[in-house]
Protein backbone atom coordinates (compact mmCIF):
# COMPACT_ATOMS: atom_id res chain seq x y z
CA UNK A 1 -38.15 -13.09 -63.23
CA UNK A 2 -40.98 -13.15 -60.29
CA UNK A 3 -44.47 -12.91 -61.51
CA UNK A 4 -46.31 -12.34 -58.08
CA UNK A 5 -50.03 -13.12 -58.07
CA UNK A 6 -52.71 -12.66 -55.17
CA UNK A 7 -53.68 -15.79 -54.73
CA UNK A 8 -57.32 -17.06 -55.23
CA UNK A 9 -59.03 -19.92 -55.35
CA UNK A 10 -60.09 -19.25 -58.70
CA UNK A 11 -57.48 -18.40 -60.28
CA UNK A 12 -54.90 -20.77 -59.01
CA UNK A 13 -57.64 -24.35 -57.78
CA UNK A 14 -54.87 -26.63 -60.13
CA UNK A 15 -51.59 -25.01 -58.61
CA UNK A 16 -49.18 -27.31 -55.93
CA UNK A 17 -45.94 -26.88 -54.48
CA UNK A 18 -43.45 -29.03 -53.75
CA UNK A 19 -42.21 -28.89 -50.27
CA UNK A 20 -39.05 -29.92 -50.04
CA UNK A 21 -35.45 -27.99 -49.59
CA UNK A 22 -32.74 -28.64 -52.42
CA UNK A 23 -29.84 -26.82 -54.16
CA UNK A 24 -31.67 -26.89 -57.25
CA UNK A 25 -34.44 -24.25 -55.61
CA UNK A 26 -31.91 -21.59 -55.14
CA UNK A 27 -31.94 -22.99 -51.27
CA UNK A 28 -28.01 -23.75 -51.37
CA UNK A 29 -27.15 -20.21 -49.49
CA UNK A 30 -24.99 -19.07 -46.69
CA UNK A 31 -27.11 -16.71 -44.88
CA UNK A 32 -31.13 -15.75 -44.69
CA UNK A 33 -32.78 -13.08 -43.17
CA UNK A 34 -34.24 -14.31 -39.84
CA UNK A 35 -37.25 -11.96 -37.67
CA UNK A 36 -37.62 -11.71 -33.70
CA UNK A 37 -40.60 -13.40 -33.83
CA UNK A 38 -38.71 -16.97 -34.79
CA UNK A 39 -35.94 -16.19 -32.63
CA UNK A 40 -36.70 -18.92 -29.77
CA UNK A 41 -36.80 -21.15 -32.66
CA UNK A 42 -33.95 -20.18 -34.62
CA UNK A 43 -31.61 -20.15 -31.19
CA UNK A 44 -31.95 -23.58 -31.04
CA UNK A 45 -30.44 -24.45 -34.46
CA UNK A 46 -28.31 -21.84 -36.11
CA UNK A 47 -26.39 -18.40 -35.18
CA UNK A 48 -28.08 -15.20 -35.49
CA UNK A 49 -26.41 -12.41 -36.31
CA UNK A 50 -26.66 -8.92 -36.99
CA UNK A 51 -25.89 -7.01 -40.19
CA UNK A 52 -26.27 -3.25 -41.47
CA UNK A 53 -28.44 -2.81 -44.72
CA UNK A 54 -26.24 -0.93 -46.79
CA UNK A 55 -29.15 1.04 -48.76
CA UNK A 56 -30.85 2.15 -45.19
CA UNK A 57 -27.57 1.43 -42.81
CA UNK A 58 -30.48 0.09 -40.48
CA UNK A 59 -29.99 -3.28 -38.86
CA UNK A 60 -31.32 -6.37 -40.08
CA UNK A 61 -31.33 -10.00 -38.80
CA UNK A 62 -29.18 -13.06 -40.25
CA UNK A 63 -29.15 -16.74 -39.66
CA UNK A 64 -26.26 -18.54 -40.95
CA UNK A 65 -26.27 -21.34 -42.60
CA UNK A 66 -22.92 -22.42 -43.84
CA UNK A 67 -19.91 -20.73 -43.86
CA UNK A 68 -19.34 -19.45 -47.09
CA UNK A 69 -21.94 -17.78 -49.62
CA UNK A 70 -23.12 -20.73 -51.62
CA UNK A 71 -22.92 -22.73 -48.40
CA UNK A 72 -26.14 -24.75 -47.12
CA UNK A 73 -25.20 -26.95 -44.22
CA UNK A 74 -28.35 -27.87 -43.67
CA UNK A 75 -29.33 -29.39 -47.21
CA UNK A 76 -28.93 -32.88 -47.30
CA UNK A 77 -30.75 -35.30 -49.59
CA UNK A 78 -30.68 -38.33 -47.05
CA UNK A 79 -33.41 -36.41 -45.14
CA UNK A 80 -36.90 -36.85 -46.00
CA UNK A 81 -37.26 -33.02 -46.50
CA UNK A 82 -34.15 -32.48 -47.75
CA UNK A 83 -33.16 -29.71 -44.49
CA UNK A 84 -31.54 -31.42 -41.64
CA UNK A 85 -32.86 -29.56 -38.54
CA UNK A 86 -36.02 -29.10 -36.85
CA UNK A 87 -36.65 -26.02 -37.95
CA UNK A 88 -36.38 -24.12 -41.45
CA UNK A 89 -36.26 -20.22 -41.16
CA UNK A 90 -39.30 -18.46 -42.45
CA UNK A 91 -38.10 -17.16 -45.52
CA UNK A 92 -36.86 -20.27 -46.50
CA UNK A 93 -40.10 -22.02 -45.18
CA UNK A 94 -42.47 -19.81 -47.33
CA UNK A 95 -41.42 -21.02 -50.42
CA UNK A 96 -43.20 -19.23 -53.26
CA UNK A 97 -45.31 -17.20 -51.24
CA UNK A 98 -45.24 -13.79 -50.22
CA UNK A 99 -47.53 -11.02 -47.77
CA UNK A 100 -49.06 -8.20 -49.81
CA UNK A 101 -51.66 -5.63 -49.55
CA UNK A 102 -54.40 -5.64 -51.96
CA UNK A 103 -53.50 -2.37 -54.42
CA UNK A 104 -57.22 -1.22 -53.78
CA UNK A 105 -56.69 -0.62 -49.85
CA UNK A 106 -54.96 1.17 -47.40
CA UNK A 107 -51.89 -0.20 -45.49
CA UNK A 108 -53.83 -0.64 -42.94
CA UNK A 109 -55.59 -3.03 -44.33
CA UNK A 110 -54.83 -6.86 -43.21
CA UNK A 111 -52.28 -8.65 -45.60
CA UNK A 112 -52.88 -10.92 -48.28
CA UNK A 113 -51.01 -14.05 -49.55
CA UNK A 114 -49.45 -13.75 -53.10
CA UNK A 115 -47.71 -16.41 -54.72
CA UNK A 116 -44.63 -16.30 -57.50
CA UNK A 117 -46.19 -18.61 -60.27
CA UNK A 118 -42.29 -18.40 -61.64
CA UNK A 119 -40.92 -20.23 -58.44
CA UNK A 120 -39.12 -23.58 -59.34
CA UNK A 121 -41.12 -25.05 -56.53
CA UNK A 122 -44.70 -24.16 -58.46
CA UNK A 123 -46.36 -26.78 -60.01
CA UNK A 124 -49.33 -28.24 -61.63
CA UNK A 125 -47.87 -31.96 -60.80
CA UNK A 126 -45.48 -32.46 -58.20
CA UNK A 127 -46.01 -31.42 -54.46
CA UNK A 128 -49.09 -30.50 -52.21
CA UNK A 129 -52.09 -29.08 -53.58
CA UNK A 130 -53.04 -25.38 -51.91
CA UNK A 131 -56.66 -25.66 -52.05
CA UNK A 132 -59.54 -28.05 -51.22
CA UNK A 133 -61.13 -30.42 -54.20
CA UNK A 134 -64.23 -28.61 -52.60
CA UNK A 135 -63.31 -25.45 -51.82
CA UNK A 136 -61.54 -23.87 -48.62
CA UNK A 137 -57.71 -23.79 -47.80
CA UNK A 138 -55.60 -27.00 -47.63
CA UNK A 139 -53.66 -27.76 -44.72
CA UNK A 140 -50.35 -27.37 -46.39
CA UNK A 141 -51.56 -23.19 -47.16
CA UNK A 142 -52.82 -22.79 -43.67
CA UNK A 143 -49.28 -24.06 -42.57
CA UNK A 144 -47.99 -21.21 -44.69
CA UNK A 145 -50.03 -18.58 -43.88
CA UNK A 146 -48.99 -19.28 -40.33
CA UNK A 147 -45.38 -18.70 -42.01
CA UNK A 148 -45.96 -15.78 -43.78
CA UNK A 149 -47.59 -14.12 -39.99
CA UNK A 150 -44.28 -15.14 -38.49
CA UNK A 151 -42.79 -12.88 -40.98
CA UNK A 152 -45.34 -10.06 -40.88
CA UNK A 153 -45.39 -9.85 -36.73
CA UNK A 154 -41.10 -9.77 -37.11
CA UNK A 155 -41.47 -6.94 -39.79
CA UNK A 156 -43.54 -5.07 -37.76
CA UNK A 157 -41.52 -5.00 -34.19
CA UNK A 158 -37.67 -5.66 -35.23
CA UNK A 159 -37.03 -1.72 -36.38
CA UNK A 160 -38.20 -0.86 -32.28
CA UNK A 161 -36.09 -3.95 -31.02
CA UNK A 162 -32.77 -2.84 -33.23
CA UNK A 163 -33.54 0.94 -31.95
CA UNK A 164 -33.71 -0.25 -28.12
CA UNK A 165 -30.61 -2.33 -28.44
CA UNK A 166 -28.72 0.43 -30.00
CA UNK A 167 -30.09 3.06 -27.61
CA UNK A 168 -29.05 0.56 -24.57
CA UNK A 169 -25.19 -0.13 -26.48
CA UNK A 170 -25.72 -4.05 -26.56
CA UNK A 171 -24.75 -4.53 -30.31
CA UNK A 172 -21.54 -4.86 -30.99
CA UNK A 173 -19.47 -5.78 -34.14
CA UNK A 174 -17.93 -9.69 -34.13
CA UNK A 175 -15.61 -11.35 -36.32
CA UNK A 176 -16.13 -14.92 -36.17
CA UNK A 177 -12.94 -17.08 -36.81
CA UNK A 178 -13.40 -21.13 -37.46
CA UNK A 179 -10.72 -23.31 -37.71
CA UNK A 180 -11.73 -26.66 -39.53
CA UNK A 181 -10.12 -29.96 -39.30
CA UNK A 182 -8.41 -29.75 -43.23
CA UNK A 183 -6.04 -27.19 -41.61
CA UNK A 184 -8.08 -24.64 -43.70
CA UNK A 185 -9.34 -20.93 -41.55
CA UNK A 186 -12.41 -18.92 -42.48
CA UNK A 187 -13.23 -15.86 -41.41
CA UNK A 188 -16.27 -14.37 -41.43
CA UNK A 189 -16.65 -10.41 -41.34
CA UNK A 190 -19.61 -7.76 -41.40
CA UNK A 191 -21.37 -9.20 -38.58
CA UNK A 192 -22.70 -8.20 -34.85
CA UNK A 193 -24.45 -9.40 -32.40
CA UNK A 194 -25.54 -8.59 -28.54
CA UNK A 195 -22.96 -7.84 -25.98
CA UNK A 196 -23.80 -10.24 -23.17
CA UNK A 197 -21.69 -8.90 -20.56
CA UNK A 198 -23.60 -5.20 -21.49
CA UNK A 199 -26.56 -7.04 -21.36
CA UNK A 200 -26.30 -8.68 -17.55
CA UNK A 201 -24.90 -5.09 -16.94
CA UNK A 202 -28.25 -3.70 -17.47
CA UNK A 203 -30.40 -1.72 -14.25
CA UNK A 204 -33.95 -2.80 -13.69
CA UNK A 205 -35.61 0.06 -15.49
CA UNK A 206 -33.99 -1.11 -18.57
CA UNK A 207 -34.36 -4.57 -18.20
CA UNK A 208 -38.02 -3.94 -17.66
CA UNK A 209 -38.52 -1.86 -20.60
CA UNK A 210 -36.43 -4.37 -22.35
CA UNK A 211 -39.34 -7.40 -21.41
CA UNK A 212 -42.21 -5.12 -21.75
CA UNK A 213 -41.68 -5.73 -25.66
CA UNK A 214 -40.11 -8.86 -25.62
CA UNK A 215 -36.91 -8.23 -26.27
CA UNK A 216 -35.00 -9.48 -23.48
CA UNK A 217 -35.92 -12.72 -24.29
CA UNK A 218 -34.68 -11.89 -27.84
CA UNK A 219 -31.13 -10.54 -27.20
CA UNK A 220 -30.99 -13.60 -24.53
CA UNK A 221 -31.76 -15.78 -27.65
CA UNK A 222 -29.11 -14.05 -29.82
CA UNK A 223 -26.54 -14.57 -27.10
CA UNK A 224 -27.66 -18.13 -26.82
CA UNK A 225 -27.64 -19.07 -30.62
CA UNK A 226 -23.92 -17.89 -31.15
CA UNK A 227 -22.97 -21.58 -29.33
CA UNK A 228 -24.50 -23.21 -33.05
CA UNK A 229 -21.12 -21.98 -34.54
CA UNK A 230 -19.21 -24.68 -33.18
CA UNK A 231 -22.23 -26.76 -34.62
CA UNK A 232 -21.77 -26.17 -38.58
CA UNK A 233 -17.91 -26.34 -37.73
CA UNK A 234 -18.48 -30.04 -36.99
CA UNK A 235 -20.84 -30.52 -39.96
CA UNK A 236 -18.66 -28.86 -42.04
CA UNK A 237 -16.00 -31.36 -40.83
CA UNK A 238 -18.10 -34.40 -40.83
CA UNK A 239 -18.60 -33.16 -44.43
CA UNK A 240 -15.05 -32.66 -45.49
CA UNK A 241 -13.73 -36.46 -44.53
C-alpha cells in the first residue's frame, strides 16, 4: 500500500533511491501512460497509442512496451540502467515520486513533490541520496522534478489535444497484428491512433489551429512512432532464439 509523503528536507535528509529499471520494481509491464509533452521523445523509441479510459471514456495516451501485459522489452540487466533505450517514459522515470498540491492551498497553487516511502526503490542504503549533506536539492531530485513537470505540462494540455483531434476525425481505432519468427501471432486490440492520410488531408485553417498549440507536431509524432512496432518485433525475436 502507497504511503505518499510531501517531501521535505526535514523529514526525509537520510532517504535515497535507487535508480535503476528491473522486474523486481513492478517495471516488467506492457504498456505506460505516455503525455504530449514527451512525445518527440517517446517517437523515437516506442509506439504511442491511443486508448479510451473506461471510467471517463476520455482518451488517454499509451506507450508500448512489449507485447503482452507482463511484457518489458526494454528491461535488460546487461545495461548499466537496466532499460535499453535512450529514453525511459516519465512515469516510469519518476520512480517513487509523485506532483501534489499542498492540502492547505488552492489548485491553483504551484505543485509539490511527494514521495511513496513504500516504493521498492526507497531506501536508506542503496541508490542516490535526494538532498544535499548541507542542505539544498541533489542533482538526482532536480533531475526528477524536471520529470515530474514533464508530467504536469502533459496533464494540463492532452484533454484540449484529444478534443481537437476528435473534433478534426484524425483518431481512428487500429488493430495491430505481429507475426514473430516462432510461427507464433499476437494481436493486439483496444488501441487507436492518428489517421495520417486525414491528417495531410487537413486545410490551412486547421492545420494552423492545429500548430498554434502544438499539436501538429504531436499527431506527426504519433504517426511517426507507429514504425517502433516492427522494432520490439525484432527484440522480441532476438529474444526468443
Amino acid at each position: 500500500m502507497a504511503n505518499n509523503e510531501l517531501l521535505t528536507n526535514l523529514s526525509h535528509q537520510d532517504l535515497r533511491v535507487m535508480t535503476h529499471y528491473s522486474a523486481t520494481f513492478g517495471e516488467n509491464v506492457g504498456s505506460v501512460l505516455a503525455f504530449p509533452s514527451e512525445f518527440s521523445e517517446l517517437q523515437k523509441e516506442y509506439p504511442i497509442l491511443f486508448r479510451k479510459n473506461s471510467d471517463t471514456d476520455k482518451f488517454q495516451a499509451t506507450v508500448l512496451l512489449g507485447l503482452s501485459q507482463d511484457e518489458n522489452l526494454f528491461l535488460n540487466p546487461d545495461v548499466k540502467s537496466g532499460w535499453a533505450a535512450h529514453y525511459v517514459p516519465a512515469v516510469i522515470a519518476k520512480g517513487p515520486f509523485l506532483i501534489g498540491l499542498r492540502t492547505d492551498e488552492t489548485q491553483n497553487s504551484p505543485p509539490v513533490i511527494h514521495i511513496d516511502l513504500e516504493h521498492p526503490k526507497v531506501s536508506k542504503k542503496e541508490g542516490y541520496p535526494l538532498f544535499l549533506e548541507h542542505g539544498g536539492n541533489s542533482p538526482y531530485l532536480e533531475h526528477v522534478s524536471s520529470i515530474l513537470k514533464i508530467i504536469h505540462q502533459g496533464i494540463s494540455i492532452q484533454d484540449h489535444m484529444f478534443k481537437l483531434f476528435s473534433e478534426l476525425d484524425l483518431i481512428e481505432p487500429v488493430n495491430i497484428e505481429i507475426n514473430l519468427n516462432n510461427e507464433q501471432k499476437q494481436k493486439l486490440v483496444g488501441n487507436y491512433t492518428i489517421n495520417e492520410n486525414k491528417l495531410i488531408a487537413l486545410d490551412g485553417e486547421q492545420l494552423e489551429t492545429l500548430n498554434k498549440f502544438g499539436f501538429l507536431a504531436m499527431a506527426y509524432a504519433v504517426v511517426a512512432s507507429m514504425s517502433n512496432i516492427r522494432k520490439l518485433t525484432q527484440i522480441k525475436n532476438t529474444m526468443s532464439k
